[in-house]
Protein backbone atom coordinates (compact mmCIF):
# COMPACT_ATOMS: atom_id res chain seq x y z
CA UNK A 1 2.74 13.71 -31.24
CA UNK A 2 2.61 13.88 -27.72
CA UNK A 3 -0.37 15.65 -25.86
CA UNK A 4 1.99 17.83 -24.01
CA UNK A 5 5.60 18.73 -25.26
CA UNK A 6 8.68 17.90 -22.78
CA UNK A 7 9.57 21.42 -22.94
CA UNK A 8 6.10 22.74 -21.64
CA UNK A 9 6.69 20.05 -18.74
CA UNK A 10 8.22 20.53 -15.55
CA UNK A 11 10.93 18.05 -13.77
CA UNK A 12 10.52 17.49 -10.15
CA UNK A 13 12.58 18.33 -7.96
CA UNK A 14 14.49 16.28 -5.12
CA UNK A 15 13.54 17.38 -1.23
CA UNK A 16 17.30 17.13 0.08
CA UNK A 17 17.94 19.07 3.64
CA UNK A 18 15.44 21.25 3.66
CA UNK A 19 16.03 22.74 0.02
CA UNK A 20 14.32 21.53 -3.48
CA UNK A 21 17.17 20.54 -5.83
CA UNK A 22 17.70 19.61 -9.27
CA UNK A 23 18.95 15.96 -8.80
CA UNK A 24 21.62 14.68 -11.75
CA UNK A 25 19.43 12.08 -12.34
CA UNK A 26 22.46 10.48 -14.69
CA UNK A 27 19.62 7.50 -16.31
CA UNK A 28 17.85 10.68 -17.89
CA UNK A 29 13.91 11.21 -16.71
CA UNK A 30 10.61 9.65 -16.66
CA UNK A 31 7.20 10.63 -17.86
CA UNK A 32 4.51 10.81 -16.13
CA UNK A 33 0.78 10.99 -17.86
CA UNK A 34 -2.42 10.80 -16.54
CA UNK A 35 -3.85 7.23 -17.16
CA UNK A 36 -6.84 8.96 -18.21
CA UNK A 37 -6.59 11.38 -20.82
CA UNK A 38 -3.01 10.37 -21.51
CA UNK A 39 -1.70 14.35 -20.89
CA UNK A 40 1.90 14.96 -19.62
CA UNK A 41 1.96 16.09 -16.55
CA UNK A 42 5.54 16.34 -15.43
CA UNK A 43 8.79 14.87 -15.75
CA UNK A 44 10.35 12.58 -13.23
CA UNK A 45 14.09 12.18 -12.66
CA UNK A 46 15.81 8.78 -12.26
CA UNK A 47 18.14 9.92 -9.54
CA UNK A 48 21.37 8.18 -9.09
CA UNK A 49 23.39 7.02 -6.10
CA UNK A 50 25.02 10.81 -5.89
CA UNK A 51 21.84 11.83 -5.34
CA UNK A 52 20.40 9.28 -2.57
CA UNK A 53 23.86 10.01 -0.92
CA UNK A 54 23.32 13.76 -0.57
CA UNK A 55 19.68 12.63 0.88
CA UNK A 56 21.18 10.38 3.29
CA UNK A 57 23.38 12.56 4.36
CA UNK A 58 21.27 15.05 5.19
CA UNK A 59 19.04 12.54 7.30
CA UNK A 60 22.04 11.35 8.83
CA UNK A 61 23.37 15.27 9.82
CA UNK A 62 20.23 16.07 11.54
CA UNK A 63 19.12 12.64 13.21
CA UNK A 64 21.17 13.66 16.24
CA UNK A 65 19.73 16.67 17.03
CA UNK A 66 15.67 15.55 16.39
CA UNK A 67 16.51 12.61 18.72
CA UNK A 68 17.45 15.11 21.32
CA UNK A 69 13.35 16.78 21.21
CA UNK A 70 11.51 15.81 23.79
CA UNK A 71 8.54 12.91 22.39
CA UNK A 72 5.58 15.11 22.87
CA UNK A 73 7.43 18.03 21.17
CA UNK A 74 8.23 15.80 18.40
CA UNK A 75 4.36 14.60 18.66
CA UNK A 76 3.40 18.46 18.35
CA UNK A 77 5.54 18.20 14.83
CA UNK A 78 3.09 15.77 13.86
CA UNK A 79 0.19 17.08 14.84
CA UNK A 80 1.43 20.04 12.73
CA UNK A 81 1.78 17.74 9.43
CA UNK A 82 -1.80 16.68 11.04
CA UNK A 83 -3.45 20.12 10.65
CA UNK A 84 -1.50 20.77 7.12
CA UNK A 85 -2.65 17.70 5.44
CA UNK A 86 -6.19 18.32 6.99
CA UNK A 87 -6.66 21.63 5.15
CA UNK A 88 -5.37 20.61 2.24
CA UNK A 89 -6.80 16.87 2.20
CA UNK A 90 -9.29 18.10 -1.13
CA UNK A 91 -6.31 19.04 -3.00
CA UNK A 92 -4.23 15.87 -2.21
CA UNK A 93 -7.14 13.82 -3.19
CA UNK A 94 -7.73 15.49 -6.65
CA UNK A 95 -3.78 15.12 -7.36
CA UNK A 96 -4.48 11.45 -6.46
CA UNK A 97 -7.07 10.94 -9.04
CA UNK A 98 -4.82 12.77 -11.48
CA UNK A 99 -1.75 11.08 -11.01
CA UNK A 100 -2.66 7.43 -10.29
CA UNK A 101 -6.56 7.41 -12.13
CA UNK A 102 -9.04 5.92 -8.97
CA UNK A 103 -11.82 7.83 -8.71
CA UNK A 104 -12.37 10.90 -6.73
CA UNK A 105 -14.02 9.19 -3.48
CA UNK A 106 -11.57 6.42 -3.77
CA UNK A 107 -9.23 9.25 -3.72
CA UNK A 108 -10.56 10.96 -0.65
CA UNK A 109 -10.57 7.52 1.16
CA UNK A 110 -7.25 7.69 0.71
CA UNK A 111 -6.09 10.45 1.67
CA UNK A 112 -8.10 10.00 5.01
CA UNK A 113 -6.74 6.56 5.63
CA UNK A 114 -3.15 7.99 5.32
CA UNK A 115 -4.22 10.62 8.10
CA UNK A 116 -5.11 8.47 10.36
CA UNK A 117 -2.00 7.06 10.59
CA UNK A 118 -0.49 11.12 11.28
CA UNK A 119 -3.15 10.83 14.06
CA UNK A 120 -1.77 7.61 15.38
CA UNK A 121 1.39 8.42 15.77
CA UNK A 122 0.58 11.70 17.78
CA UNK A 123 0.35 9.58 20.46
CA UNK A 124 3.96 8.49 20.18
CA UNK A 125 5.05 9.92 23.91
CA UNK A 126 2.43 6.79 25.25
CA UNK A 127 3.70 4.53 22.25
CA UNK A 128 7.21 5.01 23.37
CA UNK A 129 7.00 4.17 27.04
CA UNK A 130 8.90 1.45 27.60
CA UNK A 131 8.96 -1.08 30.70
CA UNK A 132 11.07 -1.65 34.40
CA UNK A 133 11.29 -4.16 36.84
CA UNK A 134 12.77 -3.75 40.45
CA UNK A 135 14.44 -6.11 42.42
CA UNK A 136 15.39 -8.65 39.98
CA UNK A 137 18.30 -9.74 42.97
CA UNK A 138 19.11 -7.53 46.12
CA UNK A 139 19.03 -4.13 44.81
CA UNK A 140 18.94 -4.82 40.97
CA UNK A 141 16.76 -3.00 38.90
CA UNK A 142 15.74 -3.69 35.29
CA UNK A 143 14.56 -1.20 32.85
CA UNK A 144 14.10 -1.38 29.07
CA UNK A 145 13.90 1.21 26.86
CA UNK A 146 13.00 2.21 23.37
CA UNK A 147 16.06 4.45 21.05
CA UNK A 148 15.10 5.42 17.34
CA UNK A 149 17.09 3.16 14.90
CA UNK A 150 18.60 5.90 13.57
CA UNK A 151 18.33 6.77 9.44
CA UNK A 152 15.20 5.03 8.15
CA UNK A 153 13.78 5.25 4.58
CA UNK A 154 10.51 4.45 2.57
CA UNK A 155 10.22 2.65 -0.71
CA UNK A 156 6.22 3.12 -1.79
CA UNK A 157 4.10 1.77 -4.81
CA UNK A 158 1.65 3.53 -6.81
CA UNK A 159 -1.09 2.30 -5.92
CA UNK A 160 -1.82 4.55 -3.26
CA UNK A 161 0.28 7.30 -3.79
CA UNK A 162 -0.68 9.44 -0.33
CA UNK A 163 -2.06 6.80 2.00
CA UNK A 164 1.22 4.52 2.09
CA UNK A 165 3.93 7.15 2.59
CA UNK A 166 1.92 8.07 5.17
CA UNK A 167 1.68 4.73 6.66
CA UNK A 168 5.43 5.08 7.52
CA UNK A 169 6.69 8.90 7.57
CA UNK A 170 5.06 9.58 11.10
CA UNK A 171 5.83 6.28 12.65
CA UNK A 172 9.47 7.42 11.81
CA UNK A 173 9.94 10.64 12.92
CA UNK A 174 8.13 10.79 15.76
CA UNK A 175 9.93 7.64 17.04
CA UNK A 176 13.01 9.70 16.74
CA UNK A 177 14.56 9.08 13.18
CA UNK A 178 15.65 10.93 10.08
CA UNK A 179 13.89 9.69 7.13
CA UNK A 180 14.19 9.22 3.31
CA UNK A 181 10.99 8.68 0.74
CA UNK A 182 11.60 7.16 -2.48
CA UNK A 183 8.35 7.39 -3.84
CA UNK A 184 6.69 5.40 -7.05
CA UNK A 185 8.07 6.76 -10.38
CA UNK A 186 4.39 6.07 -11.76
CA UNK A 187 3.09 8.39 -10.15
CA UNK A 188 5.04 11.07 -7.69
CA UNK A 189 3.38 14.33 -7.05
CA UNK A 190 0.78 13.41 -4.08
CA UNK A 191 4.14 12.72 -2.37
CA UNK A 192 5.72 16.17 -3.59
CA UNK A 193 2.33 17.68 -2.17
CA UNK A 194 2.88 16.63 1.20
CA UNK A 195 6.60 17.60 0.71
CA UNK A 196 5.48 20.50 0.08
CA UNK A 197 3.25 20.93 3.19
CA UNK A 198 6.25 19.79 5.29
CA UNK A 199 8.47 22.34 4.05
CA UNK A 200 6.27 25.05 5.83
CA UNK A 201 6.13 23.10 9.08
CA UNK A 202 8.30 25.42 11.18
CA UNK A 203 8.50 22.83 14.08
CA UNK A 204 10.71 20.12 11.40
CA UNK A 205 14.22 20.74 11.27
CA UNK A 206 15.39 20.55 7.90
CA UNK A 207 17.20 17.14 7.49
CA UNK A 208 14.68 15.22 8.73
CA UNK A 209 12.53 14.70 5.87
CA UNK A 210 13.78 13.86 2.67
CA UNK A 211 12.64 13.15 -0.95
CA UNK A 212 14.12 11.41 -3.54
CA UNK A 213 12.71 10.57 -6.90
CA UNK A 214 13.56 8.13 -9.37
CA UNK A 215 13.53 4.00 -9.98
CA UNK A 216 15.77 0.71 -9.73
CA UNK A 217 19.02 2.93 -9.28
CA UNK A 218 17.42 4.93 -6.72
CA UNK A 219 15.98 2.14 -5.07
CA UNK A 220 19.54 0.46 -5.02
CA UNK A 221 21.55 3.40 -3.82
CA UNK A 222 19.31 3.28 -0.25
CA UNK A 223 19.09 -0.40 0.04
CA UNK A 224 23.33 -0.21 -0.27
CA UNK A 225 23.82 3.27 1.46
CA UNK A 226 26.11 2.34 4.98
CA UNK A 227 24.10 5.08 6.35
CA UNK A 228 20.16 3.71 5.85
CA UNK A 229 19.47 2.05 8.97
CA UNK A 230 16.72 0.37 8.08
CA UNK A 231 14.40 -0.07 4.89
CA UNK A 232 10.28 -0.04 4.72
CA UNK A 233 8.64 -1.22 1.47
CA UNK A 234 5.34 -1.77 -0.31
CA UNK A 235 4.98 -3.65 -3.90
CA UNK A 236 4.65 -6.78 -5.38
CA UNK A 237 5.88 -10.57 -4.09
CA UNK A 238 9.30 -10.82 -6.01
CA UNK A 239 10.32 -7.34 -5.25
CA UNK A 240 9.44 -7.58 -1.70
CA UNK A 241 11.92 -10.47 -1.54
CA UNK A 242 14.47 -8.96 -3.49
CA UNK A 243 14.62 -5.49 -0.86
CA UNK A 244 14.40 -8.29 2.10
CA UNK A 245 17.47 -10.02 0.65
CA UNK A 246 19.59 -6.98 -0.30
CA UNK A 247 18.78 -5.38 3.10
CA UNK A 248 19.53 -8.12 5.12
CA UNK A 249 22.73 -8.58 3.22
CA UNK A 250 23.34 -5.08 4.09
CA UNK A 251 23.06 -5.42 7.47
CA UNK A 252 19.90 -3.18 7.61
CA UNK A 253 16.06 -4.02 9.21
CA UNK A 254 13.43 -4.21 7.02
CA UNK A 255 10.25 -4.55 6.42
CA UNK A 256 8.76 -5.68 2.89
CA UNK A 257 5.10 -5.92 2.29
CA UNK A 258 4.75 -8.41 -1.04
CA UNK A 259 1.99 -9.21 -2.81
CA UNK A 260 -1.87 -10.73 -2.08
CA UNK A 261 -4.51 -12.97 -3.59
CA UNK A 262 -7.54 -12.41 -1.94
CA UNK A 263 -10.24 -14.82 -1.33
CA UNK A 264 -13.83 -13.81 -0.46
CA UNK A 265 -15.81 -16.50 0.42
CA UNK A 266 -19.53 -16.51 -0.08
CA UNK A 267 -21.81 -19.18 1.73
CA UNK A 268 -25.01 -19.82 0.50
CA UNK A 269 -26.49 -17.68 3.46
CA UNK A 270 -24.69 -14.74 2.43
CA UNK A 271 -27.41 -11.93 1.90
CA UNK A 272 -26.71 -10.46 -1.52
CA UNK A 273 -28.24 -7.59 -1.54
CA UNK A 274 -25.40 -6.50 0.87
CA UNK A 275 -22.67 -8.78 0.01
CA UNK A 276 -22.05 -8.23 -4.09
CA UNK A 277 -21.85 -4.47 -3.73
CA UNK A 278 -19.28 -5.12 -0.87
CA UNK A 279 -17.55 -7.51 -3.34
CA UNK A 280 -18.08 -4.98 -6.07
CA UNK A 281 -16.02 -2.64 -4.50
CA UNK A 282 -13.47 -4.86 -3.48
CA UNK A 283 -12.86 -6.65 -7.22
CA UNK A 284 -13.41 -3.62 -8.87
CA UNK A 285 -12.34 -0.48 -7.06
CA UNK A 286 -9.34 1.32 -7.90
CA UNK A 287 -9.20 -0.59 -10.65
CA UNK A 288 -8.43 -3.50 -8.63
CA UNK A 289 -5.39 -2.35 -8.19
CA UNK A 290 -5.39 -2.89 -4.19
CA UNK A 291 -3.50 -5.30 -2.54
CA UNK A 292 -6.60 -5.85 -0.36
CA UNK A 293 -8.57 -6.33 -3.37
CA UNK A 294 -10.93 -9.55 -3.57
CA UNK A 295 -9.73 -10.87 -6.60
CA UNK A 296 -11.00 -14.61 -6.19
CA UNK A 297 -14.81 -14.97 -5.04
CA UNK A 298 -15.15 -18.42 -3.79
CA UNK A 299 -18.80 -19.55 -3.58
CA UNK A 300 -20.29 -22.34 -1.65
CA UNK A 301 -23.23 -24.54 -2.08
CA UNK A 302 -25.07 -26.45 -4.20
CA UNK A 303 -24.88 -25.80 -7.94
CA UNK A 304 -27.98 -23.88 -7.89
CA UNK A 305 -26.84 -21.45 -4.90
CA UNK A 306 -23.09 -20.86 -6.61
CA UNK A 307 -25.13 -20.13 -9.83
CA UNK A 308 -27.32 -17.80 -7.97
CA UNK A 309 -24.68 -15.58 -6.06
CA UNK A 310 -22.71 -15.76 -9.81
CA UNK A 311 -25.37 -14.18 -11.70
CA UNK A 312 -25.80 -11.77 -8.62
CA UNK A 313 -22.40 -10.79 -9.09
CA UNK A 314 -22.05 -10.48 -13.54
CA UNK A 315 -25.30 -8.31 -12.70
CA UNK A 316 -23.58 -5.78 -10.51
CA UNK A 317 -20.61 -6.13 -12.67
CA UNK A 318 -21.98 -5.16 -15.85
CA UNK A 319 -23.59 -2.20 -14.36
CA UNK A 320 -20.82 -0.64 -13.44
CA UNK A 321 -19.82 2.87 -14.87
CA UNK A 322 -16.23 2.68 -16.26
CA UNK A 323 -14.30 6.11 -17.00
CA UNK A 324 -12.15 8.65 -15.92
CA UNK A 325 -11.98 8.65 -12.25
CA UNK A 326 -12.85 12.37 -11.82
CA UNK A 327 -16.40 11.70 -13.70
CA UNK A 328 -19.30 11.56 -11.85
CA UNK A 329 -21.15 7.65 -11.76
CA UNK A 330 -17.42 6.21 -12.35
CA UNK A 331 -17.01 3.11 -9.93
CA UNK A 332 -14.24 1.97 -12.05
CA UNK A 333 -11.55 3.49 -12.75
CA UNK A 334 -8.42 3.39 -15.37
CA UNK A 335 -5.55 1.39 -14.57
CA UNK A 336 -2.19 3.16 -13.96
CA UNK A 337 -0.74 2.85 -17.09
CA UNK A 338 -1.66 0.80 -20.52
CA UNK A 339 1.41 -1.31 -20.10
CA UNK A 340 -1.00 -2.63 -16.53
CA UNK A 341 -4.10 -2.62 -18.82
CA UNK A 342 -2.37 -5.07 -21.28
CA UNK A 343 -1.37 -7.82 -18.85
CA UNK A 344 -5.10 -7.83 -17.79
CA UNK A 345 -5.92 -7.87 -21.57
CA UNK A 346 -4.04 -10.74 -22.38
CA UNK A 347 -5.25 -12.68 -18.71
CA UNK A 348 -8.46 -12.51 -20.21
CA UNK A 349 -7.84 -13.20 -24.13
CA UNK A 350 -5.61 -16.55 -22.43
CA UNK A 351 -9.26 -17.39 -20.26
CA UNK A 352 -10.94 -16.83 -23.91
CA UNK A 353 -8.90 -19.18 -25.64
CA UNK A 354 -8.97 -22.00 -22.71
CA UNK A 355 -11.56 -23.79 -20.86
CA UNK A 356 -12.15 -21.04 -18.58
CA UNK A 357 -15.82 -19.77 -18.80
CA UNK A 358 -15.67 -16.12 -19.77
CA UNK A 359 -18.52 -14.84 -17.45
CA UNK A 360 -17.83 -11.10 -18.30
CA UNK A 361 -15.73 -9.77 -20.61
CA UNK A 362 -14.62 -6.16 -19.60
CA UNK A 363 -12.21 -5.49 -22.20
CA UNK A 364 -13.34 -2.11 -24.10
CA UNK A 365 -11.98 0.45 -25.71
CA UNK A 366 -8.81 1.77 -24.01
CA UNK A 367 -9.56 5.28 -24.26
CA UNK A 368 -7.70 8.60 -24.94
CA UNK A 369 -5.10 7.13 -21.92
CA UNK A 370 -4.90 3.91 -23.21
CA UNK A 371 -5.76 2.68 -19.71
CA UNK A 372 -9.14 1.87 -19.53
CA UNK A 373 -10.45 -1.60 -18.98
CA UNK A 374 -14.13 -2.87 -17.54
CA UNK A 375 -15.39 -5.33 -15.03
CA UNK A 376 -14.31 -8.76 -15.99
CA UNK A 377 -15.80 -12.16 -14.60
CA UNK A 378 -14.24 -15.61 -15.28
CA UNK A 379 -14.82 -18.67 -13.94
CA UNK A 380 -12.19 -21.22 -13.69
CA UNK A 381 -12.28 -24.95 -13.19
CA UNK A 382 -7.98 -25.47 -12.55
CA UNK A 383 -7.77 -24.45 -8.47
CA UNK A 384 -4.15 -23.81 -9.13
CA UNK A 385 -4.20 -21.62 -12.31
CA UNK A 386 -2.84 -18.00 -12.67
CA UNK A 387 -5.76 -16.70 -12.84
CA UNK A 388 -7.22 -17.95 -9.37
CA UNK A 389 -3.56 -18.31 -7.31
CA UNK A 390 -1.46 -14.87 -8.93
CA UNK A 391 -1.76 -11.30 -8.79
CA UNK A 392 -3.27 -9.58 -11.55
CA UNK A 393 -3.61 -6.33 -10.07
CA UNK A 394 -6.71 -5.34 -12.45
CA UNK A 395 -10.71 -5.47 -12.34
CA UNK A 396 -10.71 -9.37 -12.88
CA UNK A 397 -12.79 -11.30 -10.49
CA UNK A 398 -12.11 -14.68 -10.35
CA UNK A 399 -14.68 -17.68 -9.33
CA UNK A 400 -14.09 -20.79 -7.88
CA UNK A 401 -16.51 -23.16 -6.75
CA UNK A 402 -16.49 -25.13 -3.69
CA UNK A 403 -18.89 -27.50 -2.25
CA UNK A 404 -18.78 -26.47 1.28
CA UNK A 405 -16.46 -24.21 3.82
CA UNK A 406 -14.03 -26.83 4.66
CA UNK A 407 -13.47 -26.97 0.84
CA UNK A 408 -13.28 -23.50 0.43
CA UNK A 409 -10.82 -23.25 2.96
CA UNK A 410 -8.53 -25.74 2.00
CA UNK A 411 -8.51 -23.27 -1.44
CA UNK A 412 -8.14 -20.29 0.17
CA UNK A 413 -4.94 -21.56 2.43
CA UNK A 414 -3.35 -23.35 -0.76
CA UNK A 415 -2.43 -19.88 -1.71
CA UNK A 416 1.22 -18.91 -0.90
CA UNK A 417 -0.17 -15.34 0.05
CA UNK A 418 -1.91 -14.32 3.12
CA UNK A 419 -2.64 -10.93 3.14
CA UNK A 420 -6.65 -10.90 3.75
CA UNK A 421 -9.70 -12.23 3.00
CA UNK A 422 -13.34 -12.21 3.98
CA UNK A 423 -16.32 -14.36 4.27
CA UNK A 424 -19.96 -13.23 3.34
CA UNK A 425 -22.36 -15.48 5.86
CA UNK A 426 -25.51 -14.83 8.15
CA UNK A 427 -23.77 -17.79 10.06
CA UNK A 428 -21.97 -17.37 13.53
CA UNK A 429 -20.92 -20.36 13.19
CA UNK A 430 -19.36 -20.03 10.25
CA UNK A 431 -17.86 -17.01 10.53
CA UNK A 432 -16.07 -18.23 13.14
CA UNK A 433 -14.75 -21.30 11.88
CA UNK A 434 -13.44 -19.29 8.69
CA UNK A 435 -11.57 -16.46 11.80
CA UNK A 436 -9.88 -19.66 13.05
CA UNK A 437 -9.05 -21.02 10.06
CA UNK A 438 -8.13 -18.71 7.82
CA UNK A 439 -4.98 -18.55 7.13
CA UNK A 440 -3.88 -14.92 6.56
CA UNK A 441 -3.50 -11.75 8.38
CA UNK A 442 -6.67 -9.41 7.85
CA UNK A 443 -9.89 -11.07 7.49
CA UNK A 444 -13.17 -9.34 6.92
CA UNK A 445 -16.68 -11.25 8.12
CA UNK A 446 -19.41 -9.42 5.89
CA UNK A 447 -16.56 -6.78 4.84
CA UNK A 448 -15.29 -6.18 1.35
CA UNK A 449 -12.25 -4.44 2.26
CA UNK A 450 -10.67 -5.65 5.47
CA UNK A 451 -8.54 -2.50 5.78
CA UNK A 452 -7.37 -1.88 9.36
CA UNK A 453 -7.53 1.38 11.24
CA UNK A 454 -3.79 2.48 11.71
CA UNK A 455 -3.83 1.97 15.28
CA UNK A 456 -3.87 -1.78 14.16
CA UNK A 457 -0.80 -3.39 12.07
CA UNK A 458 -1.10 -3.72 8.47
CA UNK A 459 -0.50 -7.58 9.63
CA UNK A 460 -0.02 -9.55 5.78
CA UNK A 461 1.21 -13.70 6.39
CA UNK A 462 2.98 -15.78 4.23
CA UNK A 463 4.61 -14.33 0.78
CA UNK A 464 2.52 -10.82 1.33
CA UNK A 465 5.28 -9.74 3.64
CA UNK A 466 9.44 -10.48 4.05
CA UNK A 467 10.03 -8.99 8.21
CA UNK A 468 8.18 -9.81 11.23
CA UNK A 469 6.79 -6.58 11.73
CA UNK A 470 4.05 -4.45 9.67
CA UNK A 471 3.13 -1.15 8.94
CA UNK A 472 0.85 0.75 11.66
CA UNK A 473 -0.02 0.49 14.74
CA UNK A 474 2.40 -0.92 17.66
CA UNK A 475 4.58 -2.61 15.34
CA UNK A 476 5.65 0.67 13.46
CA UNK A 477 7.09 1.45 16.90
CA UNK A 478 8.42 -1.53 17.26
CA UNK A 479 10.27 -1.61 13.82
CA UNK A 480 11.87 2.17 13.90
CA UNK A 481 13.00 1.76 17.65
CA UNK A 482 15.62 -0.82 18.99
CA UNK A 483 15.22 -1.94 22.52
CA UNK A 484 17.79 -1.19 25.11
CA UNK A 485 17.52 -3.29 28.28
CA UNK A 486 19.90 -1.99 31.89
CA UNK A 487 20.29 -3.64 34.64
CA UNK A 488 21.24 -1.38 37.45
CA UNK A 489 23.02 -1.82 41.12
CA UNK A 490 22.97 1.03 43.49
């Protein structure tokens, strides 16, 4: 029997216009349980294409009119959903932790993070300047200018809930555009929260923001819509490509930000009593369930130094408190679902059963949720395995061993993702060699996390994005505003 009955449960409810509606949802409804305790907590509906159409066009209906407010008025909207999400950041967190399982401070980090990027784009009427030349020939002038793209929409992952709607929703209104968000289906209601906050904003017209819940059909119905202008994304590698492909056979702009393996480099310099709780957090917060988690630690030396920095690191590891992630002394937290906490299961049985040295086994038991999984270390000798080249979105550190940083390198660029990496050092030298080299788009010298501010792009290479332009900073203006360039004769 079920924790919580389906009758005892609420279904959300679609944001459409201004209004919260029932959507048909014709594939039926989702549950969604806390990955701790296992508890229903609500019902999520699998909206259809009927429903993403009423959504759209509502956007569409009121984009005219919001492109019409003056840039610092729609800058003051912002600065509204600023001051809401401000006062109400505590709450947001704790419905983090609920729905998605990191722990409370991970949580609050998150919920911060996504802020920033509300503060970032209050500066939109400077972002949005654009850029003139005169007398290009006798009495030609040249101006360009920036016009919103029109009806934009958000597809978002669970593993930050708050933060990565947020990475996207300013950007696109105060650039001028309607805008749709298609939330995770694993875990919705930080997303209904804010929803909720923007429904009392008196200075958004209704239209303008828009929330539709559901999975593959929903996702489908805006990435076919005639009316979805353009299409901004955040999950793993293969379903990055596939919203690049449809999209672009659609006729729309994207942006799809794919998957990571993260490399974190440790020279035999590195001082450890900083660097493994830096690379604790990295491999093991949220669950590792990050895509700028350190999954692969890459350590450099002689035998004796790897060796050292290795039992530095199964130390740490093992002392790690694993648990709900609204209990005190958690560091790690339950994945999002058991379904994620069996594929990490069966990584490590397959490292058990191989020639991979098992340095630290985290698997435990699963708890009420069925989502609960500790630290695991393993140390593999094949450079091009699963385990050290894919995503395993879990608390599984890899090692690999490398004999200097040209050979460490060489590893870390042999992986068909670049989203970020970091190197642990007391070198200048060769922290900048490994900034040159590097190949990937957010490194980290003596960082765990290299998580930009959001006045900076979100700036993944290789497979971790499909699109030339990221999330945050400049190139969020960039990608909801197309460039208009007139030459004028008087």
């Amino acid at each position: 029997m079920s924790l919580t009955t389906v009758t005892e449960t609420r279904t959300l409810s679609n944001y459409v216009g201004g209004a919260w509606i029932e959507a048909q949802a014709p594939a039926g409804t989702l549950e969604d349980r806390d990955p701790a305790t296992g508890e229903l907590a609500a019902m999520i509906p699998l909206s259809g294409a009927a429903d993403v159409d009423a959504a759209v066009r509502a956007a569409r209906a009121a984009q005219p009119g919001w492109r019409e407010i003056a840039p610092q008025k729609r800058a003051r909207a912002v600065i509204a959903l600023r001051e809401a999400l401000w006062e109400r950041r505590e709450d947001l967190a704790r419905l983090v932790t609920a729905d998605m399982g990191k722990t409370l401070d991970d949580a609050r980090g998150e919920v911060l993070r996504g802020i920033e990027s509300v503060e970032a784009a209050c500066g939109i009427p400077h972002l949005l300047k654009g850029e003139n030349l005169e007398g290009v020939a006798h009495g030609v002038d040249v101006e360009l200018v920036r016009q919103p793209v029109g009806v934009v929409a958000a597809i978002t992952p669970f593993n930050f809930p708050a933060m990565i709607p947020l990475w996207f929703l300013p950007f696109a209104i105060a650039t001028g555009n309607s805008f749709v968000l298609k939330p995770s289906e694993r875990d919705p209601r930080p997303a209904e929260l804010i929803f909720e906050l923007i429904d009392r904003i008196e200075e958004l017209p209704d239209g303008i923001l828009n929330l539709v819940h559901g999975g593959r059909d929903a996702v489908n119905g805006l990435l076919d819509h005639p009316e979805v202008d353009a299409i901004s994304f955040v999950g793993q590698a293969s379903t990055a490509r596939y919203i690049a492909e449809r999209s672009a056979a659609n006729g729309k702009r994207f942006q799809a930000l794919g998957g990571a393996k993260n490399s974190l480099v440790v020279m035999p310099d590195a001082e450890l009593e900083t660097s493994v709780p830096a690379i604790m957090a990295s491999a093991f917060g949220a669950g590792g369930q990050r895509c700028l988690a350190g999954s692969v630690a890459v350590l450099v030396g002689s035998r004796d130094e790897q060796d050292r920095a290795l039992e530095a690191l199964a130390a740490a590891a093992a002392a790690l408190g694993v648990g709900p992630g609204d209990q005190q002394g958690v560091e790690v937290c339950p994945l999002v679902s058991p379904e994620a906490r069996d594929r990490v299961a069966v990584a490590i049985e397959t490292a058990v059963a191989g020639d991979d040295e098992v340095v630290l086994d985290g698997r435990r038991d699963a708890g009420p949720g069925g989502s609960l999984i500790g630290p695991s270390i393993i140390a593999t000798a094949e450079l091009e395995s699963e385990l050290a080249r894919e995503e395993l979105f879990g608390p599984l550190l890899a090692i690999v061993r490398a004999a200097d940083l040209d050979a460490a390198l060489e590893f870390v660029n042999g992986s068909r993702y670049g989203n970020a990496g970091s190197i642990f050092t007391s070198s200048g030298a060769a922290a900048r060699a490994y900034r040159y080299g590097a190949e990937a788009g957010m490194l980290g010298v003596n960082v765990g996390v290299a998580a930009p501010v959001a006045w900076f792009p979100f700036s993944g290479w290789k497979d971790s994005i499909d699109g030339d332009l990221h999330a945050n900073g400049t190139d969020a203006v960039d990608f909801y505003t197309r460039k208009k360039v007139i030459t004028s004769r008087w």
